[in-house]
PDB file of N, CA and C in Angstrom:
ATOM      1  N   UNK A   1      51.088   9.876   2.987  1.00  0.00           N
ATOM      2  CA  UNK A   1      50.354   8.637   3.049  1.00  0.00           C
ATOM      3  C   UNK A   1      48.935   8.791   2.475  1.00  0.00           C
ATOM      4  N   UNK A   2      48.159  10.648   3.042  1.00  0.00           N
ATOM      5  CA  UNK A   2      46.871  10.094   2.235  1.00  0.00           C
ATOM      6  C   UNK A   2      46.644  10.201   0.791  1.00  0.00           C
ATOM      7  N   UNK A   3      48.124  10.917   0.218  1.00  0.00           N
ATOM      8  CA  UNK A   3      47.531  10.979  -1.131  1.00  0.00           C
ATOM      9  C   UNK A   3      48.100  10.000  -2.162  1.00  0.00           C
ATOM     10  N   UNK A   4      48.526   8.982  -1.593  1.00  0.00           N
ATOM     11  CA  UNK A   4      49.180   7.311  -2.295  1.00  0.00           C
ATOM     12  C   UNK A   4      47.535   6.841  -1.669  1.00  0.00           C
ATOM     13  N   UNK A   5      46.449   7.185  -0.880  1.00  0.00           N
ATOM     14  CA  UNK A   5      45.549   6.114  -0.368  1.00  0.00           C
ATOM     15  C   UNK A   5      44.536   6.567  -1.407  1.00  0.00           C
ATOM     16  N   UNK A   6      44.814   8.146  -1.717  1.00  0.00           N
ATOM     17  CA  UNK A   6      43.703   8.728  -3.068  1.00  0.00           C
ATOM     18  C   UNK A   6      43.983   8.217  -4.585  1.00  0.00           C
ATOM     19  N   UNK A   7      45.123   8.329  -4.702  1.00  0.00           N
ATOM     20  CA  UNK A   7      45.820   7.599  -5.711  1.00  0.00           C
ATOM     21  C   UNK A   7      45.114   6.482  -5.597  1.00  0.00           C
ATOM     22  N   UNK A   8      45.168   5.529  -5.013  1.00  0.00           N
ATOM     23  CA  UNK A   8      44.949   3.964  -4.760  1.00  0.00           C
ATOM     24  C   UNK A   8      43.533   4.174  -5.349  1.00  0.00           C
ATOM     25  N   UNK A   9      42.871   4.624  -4.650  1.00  0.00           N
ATOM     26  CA  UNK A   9      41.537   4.626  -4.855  1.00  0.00           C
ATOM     27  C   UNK A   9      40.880   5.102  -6.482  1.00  0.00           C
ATOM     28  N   UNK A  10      41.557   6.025  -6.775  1.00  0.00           N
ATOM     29  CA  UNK A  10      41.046   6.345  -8.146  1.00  0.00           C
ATOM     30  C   UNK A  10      41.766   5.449  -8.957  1.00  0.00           C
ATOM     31  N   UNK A  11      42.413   4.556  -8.650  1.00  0.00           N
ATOM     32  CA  UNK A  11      43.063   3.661  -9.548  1.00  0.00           C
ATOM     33  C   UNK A  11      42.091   2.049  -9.580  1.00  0.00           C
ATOM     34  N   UNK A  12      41.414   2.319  -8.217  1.00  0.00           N
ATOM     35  CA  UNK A  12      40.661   1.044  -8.510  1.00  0.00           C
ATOM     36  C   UNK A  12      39.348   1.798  -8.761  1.00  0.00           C
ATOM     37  N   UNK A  13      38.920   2.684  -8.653  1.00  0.00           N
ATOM     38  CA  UNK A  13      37.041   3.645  -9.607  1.00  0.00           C
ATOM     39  C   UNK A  13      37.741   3.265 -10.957  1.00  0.00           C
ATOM     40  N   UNK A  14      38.842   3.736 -11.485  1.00  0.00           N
ATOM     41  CA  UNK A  14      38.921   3.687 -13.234  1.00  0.00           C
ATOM     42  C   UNK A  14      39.110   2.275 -13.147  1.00  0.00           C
ATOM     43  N   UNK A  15      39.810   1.272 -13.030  1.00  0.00           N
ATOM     44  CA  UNK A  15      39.872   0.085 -13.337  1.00  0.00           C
ATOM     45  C   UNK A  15      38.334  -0.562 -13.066  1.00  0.00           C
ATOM     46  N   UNK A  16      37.550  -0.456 -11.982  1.00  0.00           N
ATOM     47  CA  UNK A  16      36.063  -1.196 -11.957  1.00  0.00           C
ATOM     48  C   UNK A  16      35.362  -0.236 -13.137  1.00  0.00           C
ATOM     49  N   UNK A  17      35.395   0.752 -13.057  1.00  0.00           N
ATOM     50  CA  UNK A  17      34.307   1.104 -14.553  1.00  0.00           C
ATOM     51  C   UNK A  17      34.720   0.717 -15.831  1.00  0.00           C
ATOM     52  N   UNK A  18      36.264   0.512 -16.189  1.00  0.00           N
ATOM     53  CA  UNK A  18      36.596   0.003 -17.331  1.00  0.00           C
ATOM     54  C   UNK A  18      36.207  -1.638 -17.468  1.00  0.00           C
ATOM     55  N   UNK A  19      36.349  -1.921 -16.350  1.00  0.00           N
ATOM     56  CA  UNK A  19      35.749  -3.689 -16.264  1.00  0.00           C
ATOM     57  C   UNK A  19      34.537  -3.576 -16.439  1.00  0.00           C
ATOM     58  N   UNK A  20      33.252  -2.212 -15.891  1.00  0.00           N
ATOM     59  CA  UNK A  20      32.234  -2.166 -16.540  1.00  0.00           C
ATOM     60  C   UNK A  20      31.930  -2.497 -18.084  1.00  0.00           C
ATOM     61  N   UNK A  21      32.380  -1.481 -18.519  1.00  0.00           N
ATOM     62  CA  UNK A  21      32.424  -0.751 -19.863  1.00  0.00           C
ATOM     63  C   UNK A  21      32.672  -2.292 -20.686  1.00  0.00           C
ATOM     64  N   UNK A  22      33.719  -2.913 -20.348  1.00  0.00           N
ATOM     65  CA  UNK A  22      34.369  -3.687 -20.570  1.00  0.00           C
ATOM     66  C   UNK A  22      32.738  -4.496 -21.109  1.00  0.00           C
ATOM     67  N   UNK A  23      32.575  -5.156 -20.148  1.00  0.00           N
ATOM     68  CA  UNK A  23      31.344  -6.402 -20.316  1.00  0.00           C
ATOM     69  C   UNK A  23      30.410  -5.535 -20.729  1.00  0.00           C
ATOM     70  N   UNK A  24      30.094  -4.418 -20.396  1.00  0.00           N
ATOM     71  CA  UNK A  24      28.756  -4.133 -21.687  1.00  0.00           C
ATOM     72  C   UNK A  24      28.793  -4.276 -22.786  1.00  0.00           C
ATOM     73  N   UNK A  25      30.017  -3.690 -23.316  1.00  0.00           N
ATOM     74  CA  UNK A  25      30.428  -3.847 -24.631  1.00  0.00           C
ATOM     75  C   UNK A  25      30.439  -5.219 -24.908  1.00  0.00           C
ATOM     76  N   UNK A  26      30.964  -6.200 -24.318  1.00  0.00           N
ATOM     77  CA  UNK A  26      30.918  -7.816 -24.769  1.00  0.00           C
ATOM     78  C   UNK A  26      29.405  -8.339 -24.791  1.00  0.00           C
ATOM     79  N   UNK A  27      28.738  -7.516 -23.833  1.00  0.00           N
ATOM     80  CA  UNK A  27      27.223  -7.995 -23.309  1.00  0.00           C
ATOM     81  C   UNK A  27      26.466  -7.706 -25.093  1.00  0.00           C
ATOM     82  N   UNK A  28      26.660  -6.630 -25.642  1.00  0.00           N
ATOM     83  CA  UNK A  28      25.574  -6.028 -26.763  1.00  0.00           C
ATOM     84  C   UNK A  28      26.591  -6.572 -27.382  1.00  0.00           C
ATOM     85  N   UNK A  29      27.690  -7.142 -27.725  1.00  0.00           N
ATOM     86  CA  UNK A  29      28.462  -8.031 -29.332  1.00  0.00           C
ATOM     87  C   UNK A  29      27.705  -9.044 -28.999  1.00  0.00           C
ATOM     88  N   UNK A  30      27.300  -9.831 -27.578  1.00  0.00           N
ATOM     89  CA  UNK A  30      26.845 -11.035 -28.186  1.00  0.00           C
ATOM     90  C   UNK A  30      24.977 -10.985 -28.686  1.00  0.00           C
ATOM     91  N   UNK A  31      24.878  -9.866 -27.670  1.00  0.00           N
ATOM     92  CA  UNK A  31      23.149  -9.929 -28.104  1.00  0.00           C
ATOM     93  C   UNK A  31      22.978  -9.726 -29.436  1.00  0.00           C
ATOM     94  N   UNK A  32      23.834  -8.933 -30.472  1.00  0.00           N
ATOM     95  CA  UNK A  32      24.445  -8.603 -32.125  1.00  0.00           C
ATOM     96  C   UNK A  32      24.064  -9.987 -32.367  1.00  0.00           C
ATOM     97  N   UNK A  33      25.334 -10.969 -32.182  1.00  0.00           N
ATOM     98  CA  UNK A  33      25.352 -12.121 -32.996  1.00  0.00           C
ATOM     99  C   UNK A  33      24.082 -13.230 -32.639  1.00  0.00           C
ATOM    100  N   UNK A  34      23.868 -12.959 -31.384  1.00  0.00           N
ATOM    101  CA  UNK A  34      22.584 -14.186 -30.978  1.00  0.00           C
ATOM    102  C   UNK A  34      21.925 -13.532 -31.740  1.00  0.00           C
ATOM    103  N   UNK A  35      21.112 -12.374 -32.237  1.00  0.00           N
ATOM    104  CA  UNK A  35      20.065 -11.900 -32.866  1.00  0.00           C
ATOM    105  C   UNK A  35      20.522 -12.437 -34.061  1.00  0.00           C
ATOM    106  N   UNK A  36      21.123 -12.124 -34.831  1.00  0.00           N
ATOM    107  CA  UNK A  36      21.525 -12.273 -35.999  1.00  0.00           C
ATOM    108  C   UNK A  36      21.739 -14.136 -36.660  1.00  0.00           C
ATOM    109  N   UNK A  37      22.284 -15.109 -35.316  1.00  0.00           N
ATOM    110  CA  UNK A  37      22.282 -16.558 -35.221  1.00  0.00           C
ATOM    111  C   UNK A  37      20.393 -16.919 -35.514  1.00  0.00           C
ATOM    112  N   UNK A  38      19.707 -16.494 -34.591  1.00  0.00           N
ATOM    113  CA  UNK A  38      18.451 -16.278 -33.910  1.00  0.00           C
ATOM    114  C   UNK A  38      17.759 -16.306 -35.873  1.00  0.00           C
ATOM    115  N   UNK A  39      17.566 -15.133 -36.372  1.00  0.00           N
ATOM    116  CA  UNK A  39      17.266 -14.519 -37.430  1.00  0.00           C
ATOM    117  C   UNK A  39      17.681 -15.405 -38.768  1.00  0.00           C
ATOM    118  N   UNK A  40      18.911 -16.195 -38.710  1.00  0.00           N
ATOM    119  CA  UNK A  40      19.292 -16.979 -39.950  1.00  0.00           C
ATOM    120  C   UNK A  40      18.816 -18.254 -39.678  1.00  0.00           C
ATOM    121  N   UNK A  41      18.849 -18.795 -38.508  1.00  0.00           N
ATOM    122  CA  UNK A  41      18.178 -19.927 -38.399  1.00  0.00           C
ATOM    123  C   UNK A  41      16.724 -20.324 -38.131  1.00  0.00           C
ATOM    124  N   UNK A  42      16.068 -19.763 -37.572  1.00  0.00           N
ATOM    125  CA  UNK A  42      14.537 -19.359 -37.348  1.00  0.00           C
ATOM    126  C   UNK A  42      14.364 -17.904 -38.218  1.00  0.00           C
ATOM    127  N   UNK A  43      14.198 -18.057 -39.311  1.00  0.00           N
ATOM    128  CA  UNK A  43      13.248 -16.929 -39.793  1.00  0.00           C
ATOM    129  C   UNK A  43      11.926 -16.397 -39.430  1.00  0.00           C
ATOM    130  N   UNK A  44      11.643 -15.377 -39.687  1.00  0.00           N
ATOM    131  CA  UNK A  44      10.164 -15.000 -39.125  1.00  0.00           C
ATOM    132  C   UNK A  44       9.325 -15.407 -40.665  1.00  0.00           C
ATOM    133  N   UNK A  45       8.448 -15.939 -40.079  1.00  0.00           N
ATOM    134  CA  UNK A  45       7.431 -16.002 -41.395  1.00  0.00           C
ATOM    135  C   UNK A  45       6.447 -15.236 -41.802  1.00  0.00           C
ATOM    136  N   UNK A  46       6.221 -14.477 -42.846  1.00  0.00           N
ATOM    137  CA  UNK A  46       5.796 -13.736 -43.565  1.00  0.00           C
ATOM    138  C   UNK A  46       4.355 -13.769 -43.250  1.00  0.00           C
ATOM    139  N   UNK A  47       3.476 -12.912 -42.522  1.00  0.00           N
ATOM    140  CA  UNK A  47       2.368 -12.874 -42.109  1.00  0.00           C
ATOM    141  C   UNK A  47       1.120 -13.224 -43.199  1.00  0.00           C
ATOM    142  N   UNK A  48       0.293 -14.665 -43.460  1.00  0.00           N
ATOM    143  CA  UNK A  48      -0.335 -14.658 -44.366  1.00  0.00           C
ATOM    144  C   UNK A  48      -2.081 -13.708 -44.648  1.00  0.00           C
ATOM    145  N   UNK A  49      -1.692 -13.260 -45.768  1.00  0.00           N
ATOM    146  CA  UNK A  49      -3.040 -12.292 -45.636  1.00  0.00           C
ATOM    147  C   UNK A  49      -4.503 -12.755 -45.564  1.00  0.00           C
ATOM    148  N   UNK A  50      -5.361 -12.974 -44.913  1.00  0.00           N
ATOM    149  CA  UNK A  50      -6.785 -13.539 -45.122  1.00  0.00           C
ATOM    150  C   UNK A  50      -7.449 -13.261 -46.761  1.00  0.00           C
ATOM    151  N   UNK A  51      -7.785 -13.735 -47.247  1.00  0.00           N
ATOM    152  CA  UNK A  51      -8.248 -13.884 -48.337  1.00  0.00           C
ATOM    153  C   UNK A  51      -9.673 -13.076 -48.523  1.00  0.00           C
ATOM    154  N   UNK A  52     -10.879 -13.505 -47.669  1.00  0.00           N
ATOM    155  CA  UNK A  52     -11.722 -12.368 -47.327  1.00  0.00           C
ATOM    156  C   UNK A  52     -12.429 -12.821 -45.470  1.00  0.00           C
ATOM    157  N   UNK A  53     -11.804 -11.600 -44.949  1.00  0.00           N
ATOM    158  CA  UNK A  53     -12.077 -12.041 -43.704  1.00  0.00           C
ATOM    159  C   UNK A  53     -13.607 -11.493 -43.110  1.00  0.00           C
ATOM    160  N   UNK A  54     -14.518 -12.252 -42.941  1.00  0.00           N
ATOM    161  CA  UNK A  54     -15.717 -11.590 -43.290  1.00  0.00           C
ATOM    162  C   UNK A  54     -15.955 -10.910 -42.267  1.00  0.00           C
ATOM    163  N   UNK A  55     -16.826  -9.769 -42.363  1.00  0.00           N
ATOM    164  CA  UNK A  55     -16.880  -8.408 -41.438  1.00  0.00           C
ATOM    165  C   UNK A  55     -18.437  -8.583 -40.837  1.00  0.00           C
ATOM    166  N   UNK A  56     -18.206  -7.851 -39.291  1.00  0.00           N
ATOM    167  CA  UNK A  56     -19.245  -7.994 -38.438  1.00  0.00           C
ATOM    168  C   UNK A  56     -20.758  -7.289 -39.193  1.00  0.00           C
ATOM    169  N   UNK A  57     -21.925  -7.652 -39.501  1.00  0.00           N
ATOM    170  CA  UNK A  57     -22.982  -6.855 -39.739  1.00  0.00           C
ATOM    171  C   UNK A  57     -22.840  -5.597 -38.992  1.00  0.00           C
ATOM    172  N   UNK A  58     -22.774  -4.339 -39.930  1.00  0.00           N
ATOM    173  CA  UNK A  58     -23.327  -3.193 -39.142  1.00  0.00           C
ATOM    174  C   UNK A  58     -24.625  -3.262 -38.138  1.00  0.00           C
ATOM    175  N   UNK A  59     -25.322  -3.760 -38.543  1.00  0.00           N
ATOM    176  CA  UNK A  59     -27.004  -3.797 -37.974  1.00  0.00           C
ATOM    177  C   UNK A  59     -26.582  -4.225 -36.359  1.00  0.00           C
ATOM    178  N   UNK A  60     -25.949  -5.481 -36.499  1.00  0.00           N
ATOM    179  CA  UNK A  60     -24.968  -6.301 -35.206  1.00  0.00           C
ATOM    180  C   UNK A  60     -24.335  -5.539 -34.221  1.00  0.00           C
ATOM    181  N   UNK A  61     -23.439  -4.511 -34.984  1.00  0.00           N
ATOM    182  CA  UNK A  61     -22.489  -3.646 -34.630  1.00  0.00           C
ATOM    183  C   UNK A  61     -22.960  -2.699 -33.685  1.00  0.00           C
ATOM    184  N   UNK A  62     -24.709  -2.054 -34.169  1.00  0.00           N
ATOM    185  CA  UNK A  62     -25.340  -1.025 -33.729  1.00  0.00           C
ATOM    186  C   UNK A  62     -26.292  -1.609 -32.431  1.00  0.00           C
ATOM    187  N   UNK A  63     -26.650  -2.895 -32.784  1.00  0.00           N
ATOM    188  CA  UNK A  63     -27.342  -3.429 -31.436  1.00  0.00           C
ATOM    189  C   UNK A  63     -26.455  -3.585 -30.235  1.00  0.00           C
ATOM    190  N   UNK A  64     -25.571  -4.144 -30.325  1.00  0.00           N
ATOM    191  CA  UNK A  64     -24.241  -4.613 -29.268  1.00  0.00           C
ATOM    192  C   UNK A  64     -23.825  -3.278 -28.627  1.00  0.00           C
ATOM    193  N   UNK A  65     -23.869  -2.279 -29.707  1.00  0.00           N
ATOM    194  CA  UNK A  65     -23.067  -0.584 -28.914  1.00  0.00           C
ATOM    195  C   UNK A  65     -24.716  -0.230 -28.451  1.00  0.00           C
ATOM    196  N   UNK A  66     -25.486  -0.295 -28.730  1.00  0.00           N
ATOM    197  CA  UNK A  66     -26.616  -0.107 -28.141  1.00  0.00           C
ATOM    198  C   UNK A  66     -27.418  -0.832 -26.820  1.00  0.00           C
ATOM    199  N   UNK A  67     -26.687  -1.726 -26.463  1.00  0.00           N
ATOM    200  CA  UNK A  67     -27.268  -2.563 -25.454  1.00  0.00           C
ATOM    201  C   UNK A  67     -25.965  -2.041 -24.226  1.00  0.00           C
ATOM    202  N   UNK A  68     -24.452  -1.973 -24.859  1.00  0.00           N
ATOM    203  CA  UNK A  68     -23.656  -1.562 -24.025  1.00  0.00           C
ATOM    204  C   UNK A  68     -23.904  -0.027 -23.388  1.00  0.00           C
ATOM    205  N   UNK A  69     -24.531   0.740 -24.209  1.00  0.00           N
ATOM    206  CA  UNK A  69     -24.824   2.338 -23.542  1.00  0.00           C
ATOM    207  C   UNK A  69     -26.417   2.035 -23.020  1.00  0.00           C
ATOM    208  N   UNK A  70     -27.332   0.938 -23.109  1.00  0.00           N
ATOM    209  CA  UNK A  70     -28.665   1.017 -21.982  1.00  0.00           C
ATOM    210  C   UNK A  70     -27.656   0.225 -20.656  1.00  0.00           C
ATOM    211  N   UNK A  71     -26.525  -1.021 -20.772  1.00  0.00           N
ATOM    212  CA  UNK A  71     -26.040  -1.370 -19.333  1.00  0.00           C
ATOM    213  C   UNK A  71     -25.547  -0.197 -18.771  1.00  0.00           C
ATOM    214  N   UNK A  72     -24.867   0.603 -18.982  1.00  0.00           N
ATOM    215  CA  UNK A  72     -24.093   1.839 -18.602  1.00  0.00           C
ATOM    216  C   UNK A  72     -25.165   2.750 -18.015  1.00  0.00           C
ATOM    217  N   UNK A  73     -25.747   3.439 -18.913  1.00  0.00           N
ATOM    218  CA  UNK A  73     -27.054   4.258 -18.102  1.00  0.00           C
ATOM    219  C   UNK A  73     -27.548   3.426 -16.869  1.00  0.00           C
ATOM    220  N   UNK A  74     -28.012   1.902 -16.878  1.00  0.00           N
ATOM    221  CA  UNK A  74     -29.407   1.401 -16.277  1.00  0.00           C
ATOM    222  C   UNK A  74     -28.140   1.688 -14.880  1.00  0.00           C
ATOM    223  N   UNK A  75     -26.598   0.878 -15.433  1.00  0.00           N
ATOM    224  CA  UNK A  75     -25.603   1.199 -13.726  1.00  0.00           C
ATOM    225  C   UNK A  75     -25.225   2.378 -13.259  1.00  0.00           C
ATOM    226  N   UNK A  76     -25.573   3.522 -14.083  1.00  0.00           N
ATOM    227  CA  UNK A  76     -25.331   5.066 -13.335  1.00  0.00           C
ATOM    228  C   UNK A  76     -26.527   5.240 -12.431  1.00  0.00           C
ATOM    229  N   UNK A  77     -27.789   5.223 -13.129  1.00  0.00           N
ATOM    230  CA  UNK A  77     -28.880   5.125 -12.491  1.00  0.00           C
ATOM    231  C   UNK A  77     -29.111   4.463 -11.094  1.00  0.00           C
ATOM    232  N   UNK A  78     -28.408   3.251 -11.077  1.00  0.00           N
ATOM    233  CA  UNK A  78     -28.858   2.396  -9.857  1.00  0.00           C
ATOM    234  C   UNK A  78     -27.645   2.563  -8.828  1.00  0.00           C
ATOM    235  N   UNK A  79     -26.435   3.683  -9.225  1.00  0.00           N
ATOM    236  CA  UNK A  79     -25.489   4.201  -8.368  1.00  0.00           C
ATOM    237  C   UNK A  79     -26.129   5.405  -8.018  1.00  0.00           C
ATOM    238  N   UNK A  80     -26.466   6.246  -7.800  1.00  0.00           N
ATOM    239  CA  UNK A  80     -27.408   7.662  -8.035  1.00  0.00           C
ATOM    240  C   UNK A  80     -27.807   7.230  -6.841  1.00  0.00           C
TER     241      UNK A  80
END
């Protein structure tokens, strides 16, 4: 009797993992074709390049990093 109940049992572990296996495999064919549906009908559009995207003044650049390292010091200082 217990080894028709072991039997039994490994007959329903392989049948639930093949029903796994089963739908993953169906799960990634459809995510395949939705991507691919997705992709022919909504294209991505081609990122347009700025023409001239004008750049921060260095001078700007050096005051701003310079005001950020006196806040930093003045808050170590007043943690101290």
């Amino acid at each position: 009797m217990e080894i028709n109940l072991v039997a039994e049992g490994l007959k329903f572990m392989v049948l639930g993992m093949l029903i796994v296996f089963v739908f993953l495999y169906v799960l990634v064919e459809v995510m395949k074709l939705q991507a691919k549906l997705i992709n022919k009908y909504f294209p991505e559009k081609e990122p347009e390049a700025p023409a001239s995207a004008p750049r921060a003044d260095s001078d700007e650049e050096a005051r701003v990093t310079a005001a950020i390292v006196a806040a930093i010091a003045e808050f170590r200082k007043t943690k101290s």
